[in-house]
N, C-alpha and C. Protein backbone atom coordinates (compact mmCIF):
# COMPACT_ATOMS: atom_id res chain seq x y z
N UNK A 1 22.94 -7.41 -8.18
CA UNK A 1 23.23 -6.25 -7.35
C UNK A 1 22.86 -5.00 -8.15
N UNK A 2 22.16 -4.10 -7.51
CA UNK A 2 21.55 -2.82 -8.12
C UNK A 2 22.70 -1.83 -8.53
N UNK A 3 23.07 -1.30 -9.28
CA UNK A 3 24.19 -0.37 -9.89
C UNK A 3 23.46 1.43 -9.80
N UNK A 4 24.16 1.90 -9.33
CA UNK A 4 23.70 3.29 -9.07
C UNK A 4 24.77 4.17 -9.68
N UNK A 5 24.61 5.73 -10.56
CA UNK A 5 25.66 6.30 -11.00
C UNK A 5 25.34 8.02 -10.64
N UNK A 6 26.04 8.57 -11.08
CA UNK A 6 26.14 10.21 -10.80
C UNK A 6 24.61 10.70 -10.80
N UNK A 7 24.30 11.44 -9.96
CA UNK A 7 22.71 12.36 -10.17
C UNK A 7 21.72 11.15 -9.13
N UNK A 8 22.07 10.36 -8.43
CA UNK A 8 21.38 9.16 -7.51
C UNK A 8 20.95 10.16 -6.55
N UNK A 9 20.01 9.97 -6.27
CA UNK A 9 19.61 10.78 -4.69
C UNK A 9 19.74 9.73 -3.59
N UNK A 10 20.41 10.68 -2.67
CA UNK A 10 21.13 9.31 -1.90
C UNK A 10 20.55 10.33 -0.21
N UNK A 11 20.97 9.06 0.85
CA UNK A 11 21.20 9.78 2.43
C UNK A 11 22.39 9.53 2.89
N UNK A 12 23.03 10.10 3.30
CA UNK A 12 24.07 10.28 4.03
C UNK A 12 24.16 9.36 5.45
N UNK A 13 24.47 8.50 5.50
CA UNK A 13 24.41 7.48 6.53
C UNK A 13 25.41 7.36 7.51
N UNK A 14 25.88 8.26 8.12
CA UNK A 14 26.46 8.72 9.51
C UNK A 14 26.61 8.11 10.52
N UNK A 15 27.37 7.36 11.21
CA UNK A 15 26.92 6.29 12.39
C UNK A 15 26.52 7.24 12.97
N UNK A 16 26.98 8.15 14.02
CA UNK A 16 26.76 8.92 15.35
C UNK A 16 26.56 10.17 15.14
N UNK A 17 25.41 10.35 13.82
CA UNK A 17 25.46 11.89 13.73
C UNK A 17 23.93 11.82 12.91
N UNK A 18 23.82 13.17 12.30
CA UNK A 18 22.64 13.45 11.55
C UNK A 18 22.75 12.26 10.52
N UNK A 19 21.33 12.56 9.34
CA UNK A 19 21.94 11.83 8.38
C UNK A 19 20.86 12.46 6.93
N UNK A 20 21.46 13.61 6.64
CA UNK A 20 20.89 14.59 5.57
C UNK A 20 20.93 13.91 3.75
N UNK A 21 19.71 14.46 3.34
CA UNK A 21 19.95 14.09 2.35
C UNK A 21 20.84 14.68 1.43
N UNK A 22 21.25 14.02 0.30
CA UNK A 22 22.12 15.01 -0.83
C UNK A 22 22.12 14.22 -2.45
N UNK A 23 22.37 14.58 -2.87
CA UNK A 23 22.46 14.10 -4.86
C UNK A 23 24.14 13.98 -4.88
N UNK A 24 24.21 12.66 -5.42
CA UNK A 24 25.45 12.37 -5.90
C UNK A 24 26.26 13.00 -7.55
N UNK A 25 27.42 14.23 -7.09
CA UNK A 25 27.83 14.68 -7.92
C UNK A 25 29.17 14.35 -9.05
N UNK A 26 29.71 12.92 -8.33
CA UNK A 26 30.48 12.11 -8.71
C UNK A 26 31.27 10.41 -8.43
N UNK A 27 31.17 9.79 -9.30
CA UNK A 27 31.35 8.95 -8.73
C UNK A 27 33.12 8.62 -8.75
N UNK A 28 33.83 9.46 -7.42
CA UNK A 28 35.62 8.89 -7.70
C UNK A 28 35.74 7.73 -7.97
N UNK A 29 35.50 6.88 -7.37
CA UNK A 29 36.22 5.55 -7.13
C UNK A 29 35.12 4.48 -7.19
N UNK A 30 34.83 3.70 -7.65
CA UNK A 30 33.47 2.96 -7.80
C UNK A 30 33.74 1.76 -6.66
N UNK A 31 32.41 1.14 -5.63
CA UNK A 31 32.55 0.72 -4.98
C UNK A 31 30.78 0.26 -4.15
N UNK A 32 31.04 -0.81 -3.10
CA UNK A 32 29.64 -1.17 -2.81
C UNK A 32 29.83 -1.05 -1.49
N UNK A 33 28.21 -0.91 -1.20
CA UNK A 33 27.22 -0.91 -0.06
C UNK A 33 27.71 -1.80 0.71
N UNK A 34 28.26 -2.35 0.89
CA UNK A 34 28.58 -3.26 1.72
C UNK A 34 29.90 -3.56 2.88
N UNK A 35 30.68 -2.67 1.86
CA UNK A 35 32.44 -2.13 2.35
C UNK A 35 32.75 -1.20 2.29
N UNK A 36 33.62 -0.51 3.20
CA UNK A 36 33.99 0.90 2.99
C UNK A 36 34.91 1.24 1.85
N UNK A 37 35.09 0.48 0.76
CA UNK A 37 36.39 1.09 -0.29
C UNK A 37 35.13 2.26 -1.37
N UNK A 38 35.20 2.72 -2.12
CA UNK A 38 34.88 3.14 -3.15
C UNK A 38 34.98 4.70 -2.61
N UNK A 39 34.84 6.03 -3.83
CA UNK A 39 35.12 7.16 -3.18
C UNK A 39 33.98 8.01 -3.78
N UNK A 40 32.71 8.56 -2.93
CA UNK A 40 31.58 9.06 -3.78
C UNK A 40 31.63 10.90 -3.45
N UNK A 41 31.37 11.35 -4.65
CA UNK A 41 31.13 12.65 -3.95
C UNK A 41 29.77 13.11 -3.83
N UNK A 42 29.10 14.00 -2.99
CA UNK A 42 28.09 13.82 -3.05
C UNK A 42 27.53 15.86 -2.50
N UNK A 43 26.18 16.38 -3.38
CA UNK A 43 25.76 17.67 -2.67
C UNK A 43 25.06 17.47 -1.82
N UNK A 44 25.10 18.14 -0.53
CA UNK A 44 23.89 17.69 0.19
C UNK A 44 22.59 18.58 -0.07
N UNK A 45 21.53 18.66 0.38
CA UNK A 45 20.58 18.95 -0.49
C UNK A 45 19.00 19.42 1.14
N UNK A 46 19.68 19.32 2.07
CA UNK A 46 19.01 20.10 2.90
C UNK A 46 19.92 20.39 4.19
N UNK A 47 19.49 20.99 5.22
CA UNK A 47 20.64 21.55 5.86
C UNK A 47 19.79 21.30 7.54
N UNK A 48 20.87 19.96 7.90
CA UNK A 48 20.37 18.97 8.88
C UNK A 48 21.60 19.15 9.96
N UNK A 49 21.61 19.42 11.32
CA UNK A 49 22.44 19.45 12.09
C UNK A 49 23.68 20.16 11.70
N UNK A 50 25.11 19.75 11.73
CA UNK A 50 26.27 20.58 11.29
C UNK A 50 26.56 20.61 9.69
N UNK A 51 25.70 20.20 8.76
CA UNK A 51 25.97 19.89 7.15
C UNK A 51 24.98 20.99 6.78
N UNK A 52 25.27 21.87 6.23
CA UNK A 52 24.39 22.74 5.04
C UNK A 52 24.63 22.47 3.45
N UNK A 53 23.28 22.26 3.34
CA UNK A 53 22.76 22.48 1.69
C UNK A 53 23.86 23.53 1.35
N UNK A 54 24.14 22.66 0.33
CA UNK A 54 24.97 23.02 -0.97
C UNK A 54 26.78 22.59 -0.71
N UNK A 55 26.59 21.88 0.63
CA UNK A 55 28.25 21.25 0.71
C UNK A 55 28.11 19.94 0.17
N UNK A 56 29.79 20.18 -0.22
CA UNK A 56 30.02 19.49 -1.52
C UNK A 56 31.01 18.06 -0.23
N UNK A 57 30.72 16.90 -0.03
CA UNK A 57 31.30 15.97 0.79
C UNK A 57 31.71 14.76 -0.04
N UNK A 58 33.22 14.14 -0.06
CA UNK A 58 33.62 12.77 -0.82
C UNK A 58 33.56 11.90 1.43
N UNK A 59 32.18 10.97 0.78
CA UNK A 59 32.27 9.81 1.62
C UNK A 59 32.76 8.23 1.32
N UNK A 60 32.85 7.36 1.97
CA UNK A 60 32.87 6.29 0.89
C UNK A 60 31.43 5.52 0.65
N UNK A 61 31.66 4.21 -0.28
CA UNK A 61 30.67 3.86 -1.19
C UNK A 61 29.13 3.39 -0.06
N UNK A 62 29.98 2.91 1.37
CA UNK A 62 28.37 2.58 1.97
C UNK A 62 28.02 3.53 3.14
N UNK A 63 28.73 4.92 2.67
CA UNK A 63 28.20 5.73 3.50
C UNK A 63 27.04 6.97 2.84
N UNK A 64 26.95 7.25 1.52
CA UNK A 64 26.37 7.37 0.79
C UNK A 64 25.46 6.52 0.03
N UNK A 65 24.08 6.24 0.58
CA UNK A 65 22.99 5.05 0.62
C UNK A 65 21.91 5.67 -0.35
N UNK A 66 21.63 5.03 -1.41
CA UNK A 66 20.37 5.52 -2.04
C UNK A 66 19.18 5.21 -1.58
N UNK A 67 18.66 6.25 -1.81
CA UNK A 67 17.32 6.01 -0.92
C UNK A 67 16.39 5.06 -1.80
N UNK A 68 16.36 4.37 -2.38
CA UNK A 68 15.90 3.33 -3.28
C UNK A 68 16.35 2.13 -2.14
N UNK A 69 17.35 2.20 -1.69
CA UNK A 69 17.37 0.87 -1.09
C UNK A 69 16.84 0.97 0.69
N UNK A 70 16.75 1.90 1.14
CA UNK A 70 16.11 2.04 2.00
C UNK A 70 15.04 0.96 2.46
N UNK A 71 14.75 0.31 3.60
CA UNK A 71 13.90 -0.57 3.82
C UNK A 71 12.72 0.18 4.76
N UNK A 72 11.40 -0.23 4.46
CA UNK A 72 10.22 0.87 4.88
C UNK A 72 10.65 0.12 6.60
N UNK A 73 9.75 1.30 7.52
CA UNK A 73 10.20 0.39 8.73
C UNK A 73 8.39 -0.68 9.21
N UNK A 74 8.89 -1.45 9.80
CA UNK A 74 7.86 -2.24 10.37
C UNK A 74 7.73 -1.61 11.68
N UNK A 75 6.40 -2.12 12.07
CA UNK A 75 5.74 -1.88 13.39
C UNK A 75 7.01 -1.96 14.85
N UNK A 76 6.78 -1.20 15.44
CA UNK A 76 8.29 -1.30 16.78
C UNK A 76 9.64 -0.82 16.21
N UNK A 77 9.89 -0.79 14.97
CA UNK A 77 10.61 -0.51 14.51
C UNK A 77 11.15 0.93 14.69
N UNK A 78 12.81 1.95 15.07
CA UNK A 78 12.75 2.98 15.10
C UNK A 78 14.02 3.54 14.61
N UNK A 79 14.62 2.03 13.75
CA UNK A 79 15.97 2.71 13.34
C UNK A 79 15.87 2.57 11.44
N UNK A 80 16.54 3.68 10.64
CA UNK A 80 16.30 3.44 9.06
C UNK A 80 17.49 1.98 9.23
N UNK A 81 16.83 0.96 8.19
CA UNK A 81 17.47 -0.18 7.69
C UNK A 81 17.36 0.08 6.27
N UNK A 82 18.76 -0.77 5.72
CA UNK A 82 19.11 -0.36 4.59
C UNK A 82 19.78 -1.67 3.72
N UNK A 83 19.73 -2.14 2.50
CA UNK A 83 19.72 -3.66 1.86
C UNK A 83 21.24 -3.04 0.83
N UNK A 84 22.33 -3.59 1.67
CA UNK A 84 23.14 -3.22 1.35
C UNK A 84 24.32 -3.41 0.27
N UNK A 85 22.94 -4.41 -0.88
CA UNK A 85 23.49 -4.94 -2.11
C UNK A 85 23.41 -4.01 -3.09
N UNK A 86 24.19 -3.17 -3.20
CA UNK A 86 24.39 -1.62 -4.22
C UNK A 86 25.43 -1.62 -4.73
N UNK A 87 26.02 -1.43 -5.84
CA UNK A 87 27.30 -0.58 -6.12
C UNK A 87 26.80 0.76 -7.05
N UNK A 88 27.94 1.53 -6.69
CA UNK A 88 28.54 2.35 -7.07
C UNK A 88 29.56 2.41 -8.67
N UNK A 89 28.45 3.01 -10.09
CA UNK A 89 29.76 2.61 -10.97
C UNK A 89 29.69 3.89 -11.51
N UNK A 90 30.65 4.34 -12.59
CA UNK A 90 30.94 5.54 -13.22
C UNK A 90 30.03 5.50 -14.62
């Protein structure tokens, strides 16, 4: 499982909303991609729907997605997929 720590450039993975990028400015609570426990804080880093660049947001661990794990999309394809073997450590 891939280990990710503070300074990760990550997306913000939102079910029913935008989904802006931002740089991870701490890691509270360490935790994985896969479950909602862990506590990340994160800057966002452009200013997408109701979130402006330079807010400071604690999401948890698989709502804050590095864009490293991001999966490219295939042909027909129109939603981002994401390989949700990550943690989160300090």
């Amino acid at each position: 499982m891939k280990q990710y720590k503070k300074g990760t450039n990550v997306f913000l993975d939102f079910a029913f909303s935008d989904k802006p990028d931002g740089r991870v400015v701490e890691v509270i609570e360490p935790g994985e991609g896969n479950s909602a426990n862990g506590k990340i804080r994160v800057k966002v880093t452009e200013t997408v729907g109701a979130y402006r660049k330079g807010e400071i947001l604690t999401v948890d661990a698989m709502t804050a997605v590095p864009k490293a794990q991001e999966l490219k999309l295939q042909a027909g394809q129109y939603f981002r997929r994401v390989n949700t073997q990550y943690e989160w450590v300090k």
